[in-house]
Protein backbone atom coordinates (compact mmCIF):
# COMPACT_ATOMS: atom_id res chain seq x y z
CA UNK A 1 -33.47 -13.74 5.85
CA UNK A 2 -30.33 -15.24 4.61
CA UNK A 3 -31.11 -15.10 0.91
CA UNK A 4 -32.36 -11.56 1.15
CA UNK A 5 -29.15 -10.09 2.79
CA UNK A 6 -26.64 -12.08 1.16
CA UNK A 7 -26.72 -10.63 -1.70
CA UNK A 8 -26.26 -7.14 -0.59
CA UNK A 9 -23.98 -8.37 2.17
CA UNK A 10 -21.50 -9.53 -1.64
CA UNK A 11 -21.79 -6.27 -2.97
CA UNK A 12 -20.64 -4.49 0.11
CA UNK A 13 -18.14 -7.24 0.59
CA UNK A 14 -16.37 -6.95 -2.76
CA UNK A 15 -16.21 -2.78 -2.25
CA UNK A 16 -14.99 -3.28 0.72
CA UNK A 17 -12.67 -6.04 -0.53
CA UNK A 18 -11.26 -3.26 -2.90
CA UNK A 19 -10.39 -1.00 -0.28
CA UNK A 20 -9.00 -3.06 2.20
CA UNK A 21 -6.45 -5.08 0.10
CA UNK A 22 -4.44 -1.79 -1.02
CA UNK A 23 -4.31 -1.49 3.25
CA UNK A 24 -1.07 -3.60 3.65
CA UNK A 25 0.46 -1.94 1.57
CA UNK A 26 -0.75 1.38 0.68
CA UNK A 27 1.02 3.45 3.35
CA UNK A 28 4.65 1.78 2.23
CA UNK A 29 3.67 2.25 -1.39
CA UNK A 30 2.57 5.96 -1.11
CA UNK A 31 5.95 6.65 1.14
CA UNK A 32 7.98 5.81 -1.57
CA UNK A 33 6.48 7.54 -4.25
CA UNK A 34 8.22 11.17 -5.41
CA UNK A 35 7.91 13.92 -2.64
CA UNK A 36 5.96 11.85 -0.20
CA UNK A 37 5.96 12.25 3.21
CA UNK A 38 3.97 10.38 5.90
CA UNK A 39 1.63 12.49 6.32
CA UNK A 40 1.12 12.75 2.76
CA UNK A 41 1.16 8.90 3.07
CA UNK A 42 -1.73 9.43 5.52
CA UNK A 43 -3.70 11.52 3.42
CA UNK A 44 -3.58 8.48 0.47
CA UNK A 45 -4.77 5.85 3.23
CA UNK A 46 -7.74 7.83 4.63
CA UNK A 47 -8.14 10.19 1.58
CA UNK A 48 -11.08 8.11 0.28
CA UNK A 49 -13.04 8.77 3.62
CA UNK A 50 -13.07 12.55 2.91
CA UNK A 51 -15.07 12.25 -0.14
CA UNK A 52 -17.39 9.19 1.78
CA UNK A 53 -18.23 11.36 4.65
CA UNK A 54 -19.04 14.11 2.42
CA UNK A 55 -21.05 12.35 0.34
CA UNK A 56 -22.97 9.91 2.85
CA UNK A 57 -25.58 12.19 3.65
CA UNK A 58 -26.67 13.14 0.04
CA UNK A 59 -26.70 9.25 -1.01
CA UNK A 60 -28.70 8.53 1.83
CA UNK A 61 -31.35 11.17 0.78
CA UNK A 62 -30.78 10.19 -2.40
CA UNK A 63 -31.90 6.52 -1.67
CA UNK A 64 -34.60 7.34 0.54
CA UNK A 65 -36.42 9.28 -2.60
CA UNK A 66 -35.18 7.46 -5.99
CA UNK A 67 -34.61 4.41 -4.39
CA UNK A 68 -31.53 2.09 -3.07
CA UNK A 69 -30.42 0.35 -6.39
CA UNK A 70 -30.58 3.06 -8.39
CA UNK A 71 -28.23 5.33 -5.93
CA UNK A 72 -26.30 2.20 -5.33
CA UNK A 73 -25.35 1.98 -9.05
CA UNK A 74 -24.43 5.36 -9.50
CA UNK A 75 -22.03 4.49 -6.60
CA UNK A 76 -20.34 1.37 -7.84
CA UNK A 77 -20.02 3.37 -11.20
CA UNK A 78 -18.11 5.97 -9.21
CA UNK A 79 -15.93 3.86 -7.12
CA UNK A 80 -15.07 1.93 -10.57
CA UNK A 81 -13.57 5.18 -12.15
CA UNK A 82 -11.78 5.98 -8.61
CA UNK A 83 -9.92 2.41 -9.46
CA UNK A 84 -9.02 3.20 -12.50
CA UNK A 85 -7.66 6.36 -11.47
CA UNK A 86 -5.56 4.81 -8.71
CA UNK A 87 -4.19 1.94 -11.06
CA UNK A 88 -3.07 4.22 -13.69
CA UNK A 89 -1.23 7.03 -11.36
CA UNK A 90 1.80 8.18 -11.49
CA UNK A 91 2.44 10.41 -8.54
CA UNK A 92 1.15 10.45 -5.07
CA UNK A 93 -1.22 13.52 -5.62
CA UNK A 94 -2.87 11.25 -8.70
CA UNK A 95 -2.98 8.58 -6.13
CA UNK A 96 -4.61 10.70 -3.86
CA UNK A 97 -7.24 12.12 -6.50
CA UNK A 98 -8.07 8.65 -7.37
CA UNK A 99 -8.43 7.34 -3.55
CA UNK A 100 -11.22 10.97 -3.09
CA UNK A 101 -12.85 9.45 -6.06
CA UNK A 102 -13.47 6.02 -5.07
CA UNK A 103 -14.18 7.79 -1.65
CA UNK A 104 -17.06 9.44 -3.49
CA UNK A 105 -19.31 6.47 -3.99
CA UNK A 106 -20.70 6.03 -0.79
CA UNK A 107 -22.57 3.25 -1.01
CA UNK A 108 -22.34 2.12 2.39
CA UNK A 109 -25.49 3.90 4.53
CA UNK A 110 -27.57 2.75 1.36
CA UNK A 111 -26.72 -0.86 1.78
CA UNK A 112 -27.26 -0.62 5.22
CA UNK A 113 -30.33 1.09 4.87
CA UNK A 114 -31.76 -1.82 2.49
CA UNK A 115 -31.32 -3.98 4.90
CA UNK A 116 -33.16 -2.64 7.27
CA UNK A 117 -35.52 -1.98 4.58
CA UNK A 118 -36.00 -5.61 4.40
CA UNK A 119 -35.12 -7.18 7.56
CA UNK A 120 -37.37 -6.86 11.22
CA UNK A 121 -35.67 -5.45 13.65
CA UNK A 122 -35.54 -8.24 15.69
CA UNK A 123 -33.29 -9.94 13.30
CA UNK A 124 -31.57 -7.03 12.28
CA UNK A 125 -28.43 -7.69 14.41
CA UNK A 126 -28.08 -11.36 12.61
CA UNK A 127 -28.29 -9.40 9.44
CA UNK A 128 -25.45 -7.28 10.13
CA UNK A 129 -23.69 -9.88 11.35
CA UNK A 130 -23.95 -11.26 8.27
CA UNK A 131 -22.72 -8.40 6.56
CA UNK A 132 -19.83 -7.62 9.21
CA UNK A 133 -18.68 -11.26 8.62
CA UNK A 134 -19.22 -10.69 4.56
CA UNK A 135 -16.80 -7.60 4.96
CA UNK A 136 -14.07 -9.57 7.57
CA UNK A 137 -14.20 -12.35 4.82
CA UNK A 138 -13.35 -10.08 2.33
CA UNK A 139 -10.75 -8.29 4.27
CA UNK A 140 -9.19 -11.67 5.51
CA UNK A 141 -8.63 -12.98 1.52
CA UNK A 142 -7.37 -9.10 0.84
CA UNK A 143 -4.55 -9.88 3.53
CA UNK A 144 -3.78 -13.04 2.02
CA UNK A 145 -3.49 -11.62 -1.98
CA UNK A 146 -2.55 -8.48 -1.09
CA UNK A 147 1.44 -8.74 -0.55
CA UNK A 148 1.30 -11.78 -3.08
CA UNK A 149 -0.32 -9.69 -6.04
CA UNK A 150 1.47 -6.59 -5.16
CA UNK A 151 4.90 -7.81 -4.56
CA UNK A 152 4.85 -10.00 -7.74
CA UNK A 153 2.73 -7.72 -10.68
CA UNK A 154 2.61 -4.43 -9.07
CA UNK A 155 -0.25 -2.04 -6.74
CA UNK A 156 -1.85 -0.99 -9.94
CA UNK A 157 -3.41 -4.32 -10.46
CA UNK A 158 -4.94 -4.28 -7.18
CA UNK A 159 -7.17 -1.46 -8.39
CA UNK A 160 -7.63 -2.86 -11.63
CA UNK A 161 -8.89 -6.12 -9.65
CA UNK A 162 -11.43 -3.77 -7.24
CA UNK A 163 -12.49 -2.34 -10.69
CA UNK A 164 -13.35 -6.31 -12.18
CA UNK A 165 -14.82 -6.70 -8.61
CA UNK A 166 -17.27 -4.00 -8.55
CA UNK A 167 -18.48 -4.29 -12.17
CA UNK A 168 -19.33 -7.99 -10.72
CA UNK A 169 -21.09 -6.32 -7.71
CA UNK A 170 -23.22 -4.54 -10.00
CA UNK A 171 -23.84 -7.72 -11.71
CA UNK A 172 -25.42 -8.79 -8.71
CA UNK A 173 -27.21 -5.68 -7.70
CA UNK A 174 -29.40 -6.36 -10.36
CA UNK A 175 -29.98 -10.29 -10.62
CA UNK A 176 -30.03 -11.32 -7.31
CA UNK A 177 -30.79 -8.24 -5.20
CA UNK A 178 -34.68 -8.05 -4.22
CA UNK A 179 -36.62 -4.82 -3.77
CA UNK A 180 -37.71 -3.76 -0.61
CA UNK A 181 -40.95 -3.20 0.68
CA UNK A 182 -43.58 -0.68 -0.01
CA UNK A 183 -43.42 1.51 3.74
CA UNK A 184 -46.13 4.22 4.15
CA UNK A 185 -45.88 6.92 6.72
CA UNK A 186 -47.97 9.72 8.13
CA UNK A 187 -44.76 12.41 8.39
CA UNK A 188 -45.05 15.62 6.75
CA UNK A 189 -42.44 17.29 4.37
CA UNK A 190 -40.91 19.46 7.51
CA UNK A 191 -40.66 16.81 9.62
CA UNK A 192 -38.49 14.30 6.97
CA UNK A 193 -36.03 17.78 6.76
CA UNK A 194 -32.73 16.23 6.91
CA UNK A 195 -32.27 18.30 10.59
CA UNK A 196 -34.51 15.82 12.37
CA UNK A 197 -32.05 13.02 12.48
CA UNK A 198 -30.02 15.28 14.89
CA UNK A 199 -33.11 15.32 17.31
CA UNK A 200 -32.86 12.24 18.81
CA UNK A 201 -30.28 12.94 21.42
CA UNK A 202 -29.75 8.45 21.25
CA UNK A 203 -28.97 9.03 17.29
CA UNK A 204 -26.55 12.06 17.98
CA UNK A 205 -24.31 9.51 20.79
CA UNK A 206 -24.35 6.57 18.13
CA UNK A 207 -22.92 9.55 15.38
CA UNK A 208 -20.34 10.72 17.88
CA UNK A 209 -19.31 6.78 18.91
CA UNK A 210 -18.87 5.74 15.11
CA UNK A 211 -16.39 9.03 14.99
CA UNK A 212 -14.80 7.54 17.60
CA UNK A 213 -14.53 3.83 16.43
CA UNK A 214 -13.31 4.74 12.95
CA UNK A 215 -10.63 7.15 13.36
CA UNK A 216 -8.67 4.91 16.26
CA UNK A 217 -9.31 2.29 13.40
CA UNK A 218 -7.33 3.98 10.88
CA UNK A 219 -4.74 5.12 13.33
CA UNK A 220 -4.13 1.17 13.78
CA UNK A 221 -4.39 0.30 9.92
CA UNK A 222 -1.75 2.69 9.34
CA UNK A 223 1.00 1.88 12.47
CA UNK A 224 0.75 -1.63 12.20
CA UNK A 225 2.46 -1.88 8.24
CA UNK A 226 4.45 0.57 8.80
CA UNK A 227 5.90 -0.50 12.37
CA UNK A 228 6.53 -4.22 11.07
CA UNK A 229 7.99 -3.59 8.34
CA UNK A 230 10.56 -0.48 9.42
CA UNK A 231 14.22 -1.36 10.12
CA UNK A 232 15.16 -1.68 13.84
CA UNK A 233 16.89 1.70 13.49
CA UNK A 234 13.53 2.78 12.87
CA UNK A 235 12.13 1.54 15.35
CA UNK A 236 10.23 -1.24 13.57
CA UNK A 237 10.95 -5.11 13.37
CA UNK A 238 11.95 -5.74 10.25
CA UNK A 239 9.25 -8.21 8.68
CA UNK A 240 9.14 -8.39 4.93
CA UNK A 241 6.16 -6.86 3.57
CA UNK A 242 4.90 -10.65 1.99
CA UNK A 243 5.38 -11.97 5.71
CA UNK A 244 2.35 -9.07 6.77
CA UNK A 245 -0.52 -11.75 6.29
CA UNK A 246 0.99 -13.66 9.46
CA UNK A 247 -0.05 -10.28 11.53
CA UNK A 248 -3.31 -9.96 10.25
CA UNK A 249 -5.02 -13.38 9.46
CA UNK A 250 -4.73 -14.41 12.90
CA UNK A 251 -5.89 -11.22 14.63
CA UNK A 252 -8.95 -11.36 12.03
CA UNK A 253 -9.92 -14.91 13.14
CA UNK A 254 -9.78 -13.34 16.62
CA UNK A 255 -11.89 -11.07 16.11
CA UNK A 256 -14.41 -12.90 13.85
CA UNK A 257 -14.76 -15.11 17.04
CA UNK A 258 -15.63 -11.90 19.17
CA UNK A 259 -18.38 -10.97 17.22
CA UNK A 260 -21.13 -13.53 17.61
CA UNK A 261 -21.28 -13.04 21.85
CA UNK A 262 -20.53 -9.45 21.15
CA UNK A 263 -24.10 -9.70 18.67
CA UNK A 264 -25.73 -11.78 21.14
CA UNK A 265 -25.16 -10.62 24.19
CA UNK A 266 -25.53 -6.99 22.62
CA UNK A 267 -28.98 -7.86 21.09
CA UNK A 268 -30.25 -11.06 22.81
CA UNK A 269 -29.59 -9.96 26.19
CA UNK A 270 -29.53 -6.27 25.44
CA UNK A 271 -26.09 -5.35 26.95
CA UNK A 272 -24.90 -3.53 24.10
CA UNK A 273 -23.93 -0.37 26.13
CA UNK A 274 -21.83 -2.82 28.12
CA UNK A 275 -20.30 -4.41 25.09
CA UNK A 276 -19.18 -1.28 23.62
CA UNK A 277 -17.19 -0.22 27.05
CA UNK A 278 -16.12 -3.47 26.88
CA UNK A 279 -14.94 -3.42 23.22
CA UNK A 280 -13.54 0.19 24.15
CA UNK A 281 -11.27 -1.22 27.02
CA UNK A 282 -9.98 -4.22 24.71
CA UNK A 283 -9.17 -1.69 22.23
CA UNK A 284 -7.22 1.10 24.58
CA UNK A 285 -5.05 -2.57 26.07
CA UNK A 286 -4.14 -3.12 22.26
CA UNK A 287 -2.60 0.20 21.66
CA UNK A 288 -1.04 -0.07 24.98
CA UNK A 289 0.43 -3.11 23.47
CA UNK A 290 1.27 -1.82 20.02
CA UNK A 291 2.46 1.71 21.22
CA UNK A 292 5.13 0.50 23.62
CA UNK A 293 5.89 -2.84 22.70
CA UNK A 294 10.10 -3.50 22.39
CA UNK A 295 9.23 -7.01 20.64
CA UNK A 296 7.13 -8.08 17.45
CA UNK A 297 5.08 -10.90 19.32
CA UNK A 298 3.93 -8.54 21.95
CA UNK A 299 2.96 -5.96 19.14
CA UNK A 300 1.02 -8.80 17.36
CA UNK A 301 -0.76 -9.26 20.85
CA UNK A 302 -1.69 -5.97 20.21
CA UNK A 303 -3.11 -6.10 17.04
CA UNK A 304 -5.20 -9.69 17.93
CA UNK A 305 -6.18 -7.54 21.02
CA UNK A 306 -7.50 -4.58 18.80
CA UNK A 307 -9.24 -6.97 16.18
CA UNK A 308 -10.97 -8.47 18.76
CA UNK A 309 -12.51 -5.15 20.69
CA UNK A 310 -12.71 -3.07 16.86
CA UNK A 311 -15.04 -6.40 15.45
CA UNK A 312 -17.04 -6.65 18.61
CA UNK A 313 -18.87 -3.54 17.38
CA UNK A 314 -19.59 -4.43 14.20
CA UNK A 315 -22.66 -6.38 14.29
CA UNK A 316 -24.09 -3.71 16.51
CA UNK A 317 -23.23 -0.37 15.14
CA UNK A 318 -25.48 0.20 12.09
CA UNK A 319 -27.79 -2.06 13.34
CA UNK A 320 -28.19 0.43 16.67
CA UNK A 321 -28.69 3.59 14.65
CA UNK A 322 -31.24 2.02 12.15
CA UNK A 323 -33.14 0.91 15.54
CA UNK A 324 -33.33 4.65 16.87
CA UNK A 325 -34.46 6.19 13.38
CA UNK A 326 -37.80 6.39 12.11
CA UNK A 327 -38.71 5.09 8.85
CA UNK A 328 -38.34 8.01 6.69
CA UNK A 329 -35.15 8.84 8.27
CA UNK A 330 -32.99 5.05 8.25
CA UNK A 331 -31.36 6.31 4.77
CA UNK A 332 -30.43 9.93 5.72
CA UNK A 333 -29.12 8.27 9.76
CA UNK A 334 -27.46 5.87 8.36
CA UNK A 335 -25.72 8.31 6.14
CA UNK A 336 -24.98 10.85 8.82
CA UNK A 337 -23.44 7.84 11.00
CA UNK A 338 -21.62 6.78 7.74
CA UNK A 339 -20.19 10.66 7.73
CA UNK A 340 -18.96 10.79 10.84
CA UNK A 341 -17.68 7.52 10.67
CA UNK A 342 -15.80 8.30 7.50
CA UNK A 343 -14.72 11.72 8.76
CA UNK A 344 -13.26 9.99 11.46
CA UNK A 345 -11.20 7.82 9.17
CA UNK A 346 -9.67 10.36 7.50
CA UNK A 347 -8.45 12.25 10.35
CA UNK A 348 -7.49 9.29 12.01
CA UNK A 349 -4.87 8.86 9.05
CA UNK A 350 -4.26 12.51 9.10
CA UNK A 351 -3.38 12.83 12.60
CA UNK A 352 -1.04 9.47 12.00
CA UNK A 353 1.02 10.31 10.00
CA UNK A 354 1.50 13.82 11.20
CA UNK A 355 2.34 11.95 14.73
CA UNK A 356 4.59 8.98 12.79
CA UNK A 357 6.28 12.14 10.94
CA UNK A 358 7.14 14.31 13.68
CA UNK A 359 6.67 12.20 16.67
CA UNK A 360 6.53 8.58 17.50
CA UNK A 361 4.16 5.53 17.68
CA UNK A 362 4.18 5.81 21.92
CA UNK A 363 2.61 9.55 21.00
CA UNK A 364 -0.11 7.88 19.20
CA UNK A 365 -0.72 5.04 21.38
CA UNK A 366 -0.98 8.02 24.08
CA UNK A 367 -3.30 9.71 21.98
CA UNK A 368 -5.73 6.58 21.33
CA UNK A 369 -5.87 5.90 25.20
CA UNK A 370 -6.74 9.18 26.46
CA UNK A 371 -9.74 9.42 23.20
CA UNK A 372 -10.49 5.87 24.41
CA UNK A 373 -11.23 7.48 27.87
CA UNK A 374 -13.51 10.02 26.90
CA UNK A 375 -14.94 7.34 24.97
CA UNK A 376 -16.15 5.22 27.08
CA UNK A 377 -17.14 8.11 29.20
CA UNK A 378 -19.63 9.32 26.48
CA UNK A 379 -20.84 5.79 25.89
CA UNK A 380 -21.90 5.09 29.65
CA UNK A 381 -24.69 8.20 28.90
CA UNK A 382 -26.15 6.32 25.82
CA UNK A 383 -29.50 5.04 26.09
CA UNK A 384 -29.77 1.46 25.43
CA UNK A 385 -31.58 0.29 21.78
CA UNK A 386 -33.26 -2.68 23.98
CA UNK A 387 -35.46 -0.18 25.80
CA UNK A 388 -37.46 0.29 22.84
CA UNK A 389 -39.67 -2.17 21.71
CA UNK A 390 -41.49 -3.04 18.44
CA UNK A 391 -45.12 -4.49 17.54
CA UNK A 392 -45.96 -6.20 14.16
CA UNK A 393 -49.64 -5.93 13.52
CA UNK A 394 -51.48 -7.81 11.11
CA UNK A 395 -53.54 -5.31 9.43
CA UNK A 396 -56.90 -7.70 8.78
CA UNK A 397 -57.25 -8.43 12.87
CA UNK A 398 -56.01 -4.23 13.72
CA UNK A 399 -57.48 -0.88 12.90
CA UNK A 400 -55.08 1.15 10.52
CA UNK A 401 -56.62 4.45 12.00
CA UNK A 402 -56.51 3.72 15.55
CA UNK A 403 -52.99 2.37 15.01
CA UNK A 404 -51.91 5.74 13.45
CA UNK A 405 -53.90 7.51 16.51
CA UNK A 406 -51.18 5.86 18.47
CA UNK A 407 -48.93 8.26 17.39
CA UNK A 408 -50.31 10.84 20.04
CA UNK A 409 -48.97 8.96 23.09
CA UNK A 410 -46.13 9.40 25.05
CA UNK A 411 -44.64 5.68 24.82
CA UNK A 412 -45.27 5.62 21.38
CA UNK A 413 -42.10 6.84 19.03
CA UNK A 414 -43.30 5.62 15.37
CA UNK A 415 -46.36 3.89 13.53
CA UNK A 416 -45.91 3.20 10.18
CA UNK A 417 -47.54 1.04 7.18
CA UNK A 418 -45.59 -2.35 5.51
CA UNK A 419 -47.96 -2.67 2.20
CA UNK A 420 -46.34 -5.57 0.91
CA UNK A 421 -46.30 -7.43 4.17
CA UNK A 422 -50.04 -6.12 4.99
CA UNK A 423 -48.42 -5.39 8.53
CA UNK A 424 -48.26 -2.22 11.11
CA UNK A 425 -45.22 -1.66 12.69
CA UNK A 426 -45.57 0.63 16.37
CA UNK A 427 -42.42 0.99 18.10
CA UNK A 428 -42.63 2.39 21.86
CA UNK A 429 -41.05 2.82 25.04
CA UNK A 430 -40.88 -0.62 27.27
CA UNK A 431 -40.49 1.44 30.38
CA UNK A 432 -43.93 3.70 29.56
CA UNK A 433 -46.21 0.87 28.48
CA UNK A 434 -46.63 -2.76 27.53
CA UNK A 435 -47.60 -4.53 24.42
CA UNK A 436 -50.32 -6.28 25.28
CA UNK A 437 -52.14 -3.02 25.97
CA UNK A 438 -51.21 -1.40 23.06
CA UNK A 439 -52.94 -4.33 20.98
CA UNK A 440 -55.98 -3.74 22.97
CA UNK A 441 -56.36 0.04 22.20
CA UNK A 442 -56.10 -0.80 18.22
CA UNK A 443 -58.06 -4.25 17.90
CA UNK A 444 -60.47 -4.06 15.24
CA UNK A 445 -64.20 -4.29 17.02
């Protein structure tokens, strides 16, 4: 498994390496730029995730039907002239144009859908483990070079470097990247239209969470520079903006820690309902901590306490909506999670630096802890992923046409075909019936 998601698990780690090590900086940088204002400061840090969520969807389709390296190419190529753009600006609103552009190759349901692609689903939670750890790697070294390269040559070459970076990611794409299976279903044009992924009412909670999880994210991304490095007049504590690495390497090894129980327990044991509440409450004590803190230490607790609930979803969050979507439907999903999620970041930064403008950090924290409420509210209705189950049927002992006659029962959500593997897949409903009968009703007599 390891050598088939690594790969991928690079190329979304360098992209994501791009955008994350203009983060510790970007909001101070885009303040003092001619005629900004936070919220136009706001705009720049969660500007890219206007163009993502829009384009999420239509990559997704995209990848489902031409395939996922081709669309993934087209994406790198378009987050490599979004780079460019950003390096060579002159003036926030350039800034801005370039961070919509780099915003625009939304690569990230595609990945996610290879993986599942090529990955069971019993393993899929490792896999995205893998992945979330590629992508805290990657943001753990952009904390580290970040003030260092942008204090001594400059922002620019920070987007000249996620440029070099994502040429190299297509570099990989193609030499170490395999394909992914040959899948054959039995679903018919109208049912693979793109409104079916809002059926599932399990899918629909899992859009609506990731909303939830990536605006509060960007809320925090943008207070905690900001806060640290303002004057005490300000109401900041007065850390040097080459001294931000000491906030956030910590709070990332934190959090790295949190997500192997978080992927265990969450997958393993199938609590992942009760590791998101969990993850929620950590969260909601970390703004509590951040928003009203009078001392830098106890707003650091804050930040090692958000790191810690923010990375305990990771492992679980794509890997939960690729579990509830059929087979034809994983790309498109995953893209419509991938749109909310990056809607949600940009109107997390929005609504941040209106509130930093015209208000205060306590008005945000207060904000973050009453949508962590409803939060966890809407997450105690989800149903849990572990309720479903999955067969793998080896297609020279089992009947292909009995197995797709399975798809007229009840407990039975999907059959589909793995040609290169020579395997059925059935997934059902634990709670209707077991597997051991379901093998009986499709042995080959």
């Amino acid at each position: 498994m390891f050598r088939q998601i690594f790969p991928l698990s690079s190329i979304i780690g360098l992209r994501f390496f791009g955008l994350f090590i203009v983060l510790p900086v970007l909001s101070i940088y885009a303040i003092e730029m001619p005629d900004a204002t936070p919220f136009l400061a706001g705009l720049v840090v969660g500007g890219y995730a206007l163009t993502q969520a829009f384009f999420q969807v239509p990559f997704g389709l995209v990848s489902d039907k031409i395939g996922r390296k081709k669309t993934l190419l087209v994406g790198l190529l378009i987050f490599i002239v979004g780079s460019v753009v950003c390096a060579m600006s002159e003036s926030i609103y350039t800034l801005m144009m370039g961070r919509f552009l780099q915003g625009a190759g939304a690569i990230g349901s595609v990945v996610s859908a290879m993986i599942a692609d090529l990955v069971k689903e019993e393993q899929r939670a490792k896999a995205m483990a893998i992945m979330g750890g590629t992508i805290a790697v990657s943001f753990a070294l952009a904390m580290l070079i970040a003030p260092i390269v942008a204090g001594a040559y400059g922002i620019d070459k920070l987007f000249w470097l996620t440029a070099l970076l994502s040429i190299l990611a297509i570099g990989i794409l193609f030499t170490k990247v395999p394909n992914p299976p040959k899948i054959l279903h039995s679903y018919s044009q109208e049912e693979s239209q793109m409104r079916h992924v809002f059926k599932d009412k399990a899918l629909v909670k899992m859009y609506i969470t990731f909303l939830f999880h990536s605006s509060i994210m960007t809320m925090a991304f943008f207070i905690i520079p900001l806060v640290m490095t303002q004057t005490p007049s300000e109401g900041g504590f007065g850390w040097s903006k080459s001294e931000l690495w000491k906030v956030y390497v910590p709070a990332l090894i934190f959090g790295l820690l949190a997500m192997g129980p978080a992927a265990v327990f969450g997958e393993k044991y199938g609590k992942g309902k009760e590791i998101f509440i969990i993850s929620i409450v950590i969260i909601l004590l970390g703004f509590v901590a951040m928003g009203f803190s009078h001392t830098a230490w106890i707003f650091i607790v804050g930040v090692v306490l958000f790191f810690i609930g923010f990375n305990m979803f990771e492992p679980l969050l794509q890997s939960f909506v690729s579990k509830f979507a059929k087979v034809h439907q994983k790309g498109a999903a995953l893209g419509v999670a991938n749109t909310f999620a990056y809607t949600g970041i940009f109107l997390g930064g929005m609504v941040a630096g209106y509130i930093m403008q015209h208000h205060s950090r306590e008005t945000l924290a207060m904000l973050v802890i009453v949508l962590s409420l409803f939060w966890i509210g809407w997450v105690a209705t989800m149903q849990n992923p572990s309720s479903r189950g999955n067969i793998y049927l080896d297609l020279n002992i089992f009947d292909r046409e009995k197995i797709a006659s399975l798809n007229a029962l009840e407990a039975v959500t999907e059959t589909y075909i793995n040609e290169s593997e020579n395997i059925a897949v059935v997934k059902y409903e634990k709670s209707l019936i077991d597997e051991d009968t379901l093998r009986g009703k499709v042995l080959k007599r």
